[in-house]
Protein backbone atom coordinates (compact mmCIF):
# COMPACT_ATOMS: atom_id res chain seq x y z
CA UNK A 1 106.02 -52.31 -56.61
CA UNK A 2 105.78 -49.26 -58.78
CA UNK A 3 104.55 -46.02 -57.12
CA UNK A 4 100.84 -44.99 -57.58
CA UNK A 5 100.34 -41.93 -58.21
CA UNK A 6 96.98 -40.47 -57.18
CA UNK A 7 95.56 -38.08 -60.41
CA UNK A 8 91.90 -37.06 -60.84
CA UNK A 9 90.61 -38.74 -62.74
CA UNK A 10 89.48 -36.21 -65.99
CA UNK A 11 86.55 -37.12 -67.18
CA UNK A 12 86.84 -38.12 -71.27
CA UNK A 13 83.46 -36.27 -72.49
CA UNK A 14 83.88 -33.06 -73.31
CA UNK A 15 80.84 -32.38 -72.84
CA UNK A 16 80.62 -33.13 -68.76
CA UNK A 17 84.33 -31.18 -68.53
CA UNK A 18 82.36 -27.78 -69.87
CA UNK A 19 80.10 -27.51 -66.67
CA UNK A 20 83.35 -27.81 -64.33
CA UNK A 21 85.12 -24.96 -65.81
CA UNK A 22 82.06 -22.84 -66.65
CA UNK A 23 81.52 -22.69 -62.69
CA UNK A 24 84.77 -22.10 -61.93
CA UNK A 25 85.12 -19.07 -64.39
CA UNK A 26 81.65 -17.75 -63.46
CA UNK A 27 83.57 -17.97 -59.78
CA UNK A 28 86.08 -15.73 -60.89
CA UNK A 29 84.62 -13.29 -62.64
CA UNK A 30 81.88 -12.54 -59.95
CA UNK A 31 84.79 -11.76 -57.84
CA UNK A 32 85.80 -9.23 -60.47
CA UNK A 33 82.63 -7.65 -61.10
CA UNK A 34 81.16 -5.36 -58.80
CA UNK A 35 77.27 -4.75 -58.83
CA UNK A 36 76.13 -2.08 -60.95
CA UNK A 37 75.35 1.22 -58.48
CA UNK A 38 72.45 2.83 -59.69
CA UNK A 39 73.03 6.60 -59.60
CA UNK A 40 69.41 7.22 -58.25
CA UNK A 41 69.95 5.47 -55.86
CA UNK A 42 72.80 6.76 -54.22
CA UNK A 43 71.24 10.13 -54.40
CA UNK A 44 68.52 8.88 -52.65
CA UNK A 45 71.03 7.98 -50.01
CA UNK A 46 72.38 10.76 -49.95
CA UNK A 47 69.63 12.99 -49.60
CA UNK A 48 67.97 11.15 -46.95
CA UNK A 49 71.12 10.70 -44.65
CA UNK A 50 71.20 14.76 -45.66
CA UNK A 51 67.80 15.17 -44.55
CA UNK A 52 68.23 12.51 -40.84
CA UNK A 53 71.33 14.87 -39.80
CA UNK A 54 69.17 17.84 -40.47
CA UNK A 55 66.00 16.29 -38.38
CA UNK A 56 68.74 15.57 -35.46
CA UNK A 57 70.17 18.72 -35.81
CA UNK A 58 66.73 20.76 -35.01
CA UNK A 59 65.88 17.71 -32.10
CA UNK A 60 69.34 18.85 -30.70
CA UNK A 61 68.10 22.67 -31.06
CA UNK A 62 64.78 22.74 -29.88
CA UNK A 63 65.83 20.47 -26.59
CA UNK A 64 68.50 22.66 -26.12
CA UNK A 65 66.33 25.99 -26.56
CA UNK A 66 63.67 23.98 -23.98
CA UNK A 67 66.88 23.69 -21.47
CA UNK A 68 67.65 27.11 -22.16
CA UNK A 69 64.40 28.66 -21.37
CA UNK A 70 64.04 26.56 -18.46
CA UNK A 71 67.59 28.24 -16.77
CA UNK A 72 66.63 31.53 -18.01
CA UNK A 73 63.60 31.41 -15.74
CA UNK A 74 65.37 29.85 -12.76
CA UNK A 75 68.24 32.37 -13.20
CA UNK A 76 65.91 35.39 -13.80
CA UNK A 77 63.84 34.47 -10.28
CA UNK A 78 67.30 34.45 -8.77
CA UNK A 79 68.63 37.43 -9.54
CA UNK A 80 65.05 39.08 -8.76
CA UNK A 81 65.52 37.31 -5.51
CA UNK A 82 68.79 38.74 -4.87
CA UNK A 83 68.12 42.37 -5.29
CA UNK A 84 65.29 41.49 -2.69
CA UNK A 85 67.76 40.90 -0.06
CA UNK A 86 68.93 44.24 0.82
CA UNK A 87 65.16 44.70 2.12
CA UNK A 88 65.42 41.68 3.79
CA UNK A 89 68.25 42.67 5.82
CA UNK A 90 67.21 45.74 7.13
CA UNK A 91 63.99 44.67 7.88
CA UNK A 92 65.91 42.02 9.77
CA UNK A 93 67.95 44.93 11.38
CA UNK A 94 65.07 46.54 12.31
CA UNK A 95 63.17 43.77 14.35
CA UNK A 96 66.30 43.45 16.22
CA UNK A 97 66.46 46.85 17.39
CA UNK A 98 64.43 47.84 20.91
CA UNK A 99 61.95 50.09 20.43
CA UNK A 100 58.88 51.72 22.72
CA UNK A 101 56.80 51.87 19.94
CA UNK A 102 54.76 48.62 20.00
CA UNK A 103 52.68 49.50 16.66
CA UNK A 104 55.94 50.34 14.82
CA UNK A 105 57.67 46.90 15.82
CA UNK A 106 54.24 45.11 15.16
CA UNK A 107 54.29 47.01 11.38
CA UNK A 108 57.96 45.85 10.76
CA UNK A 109 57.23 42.38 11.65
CA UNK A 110 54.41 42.35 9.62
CA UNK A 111 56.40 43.57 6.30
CA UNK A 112 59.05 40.81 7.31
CA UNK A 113 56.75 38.44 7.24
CA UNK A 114 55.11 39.39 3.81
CA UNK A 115 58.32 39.39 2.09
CA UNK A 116 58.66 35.47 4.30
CA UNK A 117 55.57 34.59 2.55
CA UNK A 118 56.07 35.57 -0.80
CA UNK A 119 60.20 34.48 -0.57
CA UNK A 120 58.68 31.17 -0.20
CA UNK A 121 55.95 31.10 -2.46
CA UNK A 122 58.87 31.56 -5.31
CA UNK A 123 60.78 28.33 -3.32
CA UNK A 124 63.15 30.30 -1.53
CA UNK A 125 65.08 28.40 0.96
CA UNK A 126 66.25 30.92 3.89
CA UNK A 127 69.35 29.03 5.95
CA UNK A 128 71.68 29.61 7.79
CA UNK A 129 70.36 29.09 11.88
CA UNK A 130 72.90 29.20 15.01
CA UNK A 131 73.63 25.21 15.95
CA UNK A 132 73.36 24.04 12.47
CA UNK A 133 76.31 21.97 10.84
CA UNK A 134 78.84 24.09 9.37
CA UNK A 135 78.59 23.33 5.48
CA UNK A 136 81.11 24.97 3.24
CA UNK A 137 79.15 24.28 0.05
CA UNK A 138 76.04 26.79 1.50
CA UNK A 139 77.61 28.90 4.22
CA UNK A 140 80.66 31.22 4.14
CA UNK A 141 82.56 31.22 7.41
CA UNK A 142 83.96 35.05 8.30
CA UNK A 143 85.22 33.93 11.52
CA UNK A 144 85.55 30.58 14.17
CA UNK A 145 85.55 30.48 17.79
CA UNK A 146 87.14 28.07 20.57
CA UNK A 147 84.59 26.51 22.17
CA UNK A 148 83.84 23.83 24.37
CA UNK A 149 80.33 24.09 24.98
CA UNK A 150 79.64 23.93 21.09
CA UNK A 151 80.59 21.11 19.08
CA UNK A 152 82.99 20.82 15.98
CA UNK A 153 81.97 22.59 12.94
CA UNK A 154 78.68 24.24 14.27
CA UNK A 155 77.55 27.62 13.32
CA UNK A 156 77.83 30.06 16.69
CA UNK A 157 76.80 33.12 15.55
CA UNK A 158 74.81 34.52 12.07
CA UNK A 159 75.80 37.55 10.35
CA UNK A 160 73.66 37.60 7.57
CA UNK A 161 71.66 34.25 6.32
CA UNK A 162 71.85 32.56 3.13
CA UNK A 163 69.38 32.03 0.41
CA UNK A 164 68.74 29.10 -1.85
CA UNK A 165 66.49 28.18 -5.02
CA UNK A 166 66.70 24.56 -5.35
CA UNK A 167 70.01 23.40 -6.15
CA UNK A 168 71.27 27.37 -6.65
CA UNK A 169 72.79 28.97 -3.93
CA UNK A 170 71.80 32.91 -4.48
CA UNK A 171 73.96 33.92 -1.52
CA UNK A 172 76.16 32.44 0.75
CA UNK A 173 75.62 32.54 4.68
CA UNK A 174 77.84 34.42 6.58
CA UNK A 175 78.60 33.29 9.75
CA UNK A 176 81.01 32.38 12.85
CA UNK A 177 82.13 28.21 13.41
CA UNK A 178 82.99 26.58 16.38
CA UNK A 179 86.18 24.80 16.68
């Protein structure tokens, strides 16, 4: 038997062979063509992705200039709070003196606990106790002792207490640890 060969078949009209190639060079040149860009437009574009950056750019400010104001406040109480201090240590010094004069000691503790008062109305923290935990974050160990009688890491003795505003330390504890 004679091999077949398998051809499409062409089609003899003329006439139905004109849509087949019209589609397949409409095909090809929409692959070459690229849409039109209309200059306008990609102005537009570009001033509006101009003008997004610029709105994000004063979002990013003005929440940044809120955080800023925020710390500014919490760091200007602090520092307030810390030349306070001095006062409170030698009013601290000066309950813990003796002293015959009963309306003397009764005036000192009375300023000490005015300065208490108003320390705390501004949410100061005041730590630093004998038998707390021994916390190196908060407290700033000068010395340690051998002890038996007091457990591991426990504060035996104050030297001068710490302060805190929330989070921010404004000064350190000093004190003595147990071992």
């Amino acid at each position: 038997m004679a091999k077949k060969e398998t051809k499409q078949q062409q089609p003899l009209d003329p006439e139905q062979a004109a849509p087949a190639e019209a589609v397949e060079e409409t095909q090809e040149t929409a692959e070459v063509q690229t849409p039109e860009v209309n200059p306008w437009e990609e102005k537009y574009n570009a001033e509006r992705d101009a003008h997004l950056r610029v709105a994000a750019e004063f979002d990013n400010f003005r929440k940044r200039t809120i955080k800023e104001k925020e710390a500014s406040y919490g760091n200007g109480k602090a520092d307030a709070v810390e030349k306070m201090l001095p006062v409170y240590d030698n009013l601290e010094r000066a309950l813990n003196q003796p002293t015959e004069d009963a309306a003397y000691k009764k005036g000192v503790e009375m300023t000490m606990n005015e300065l208490v008062k108003i320390l705390t109305g501004l949410g100061v923290e005041i730590f630093g106790q004998v038998g707390e935990s021994f916390d190196p974050n908060i407290h700033n160990a000068v010395m340690h002792l051998e002890s038996e009688e007091l457990g591991e890491n426990v504060i035996a003795q104050v030297f001068q207490k710490g302060f805190k505003i929330g989070d921010k330390v404004v000064r350190f504890a000093m004190v003595q640890v147990a071992n």
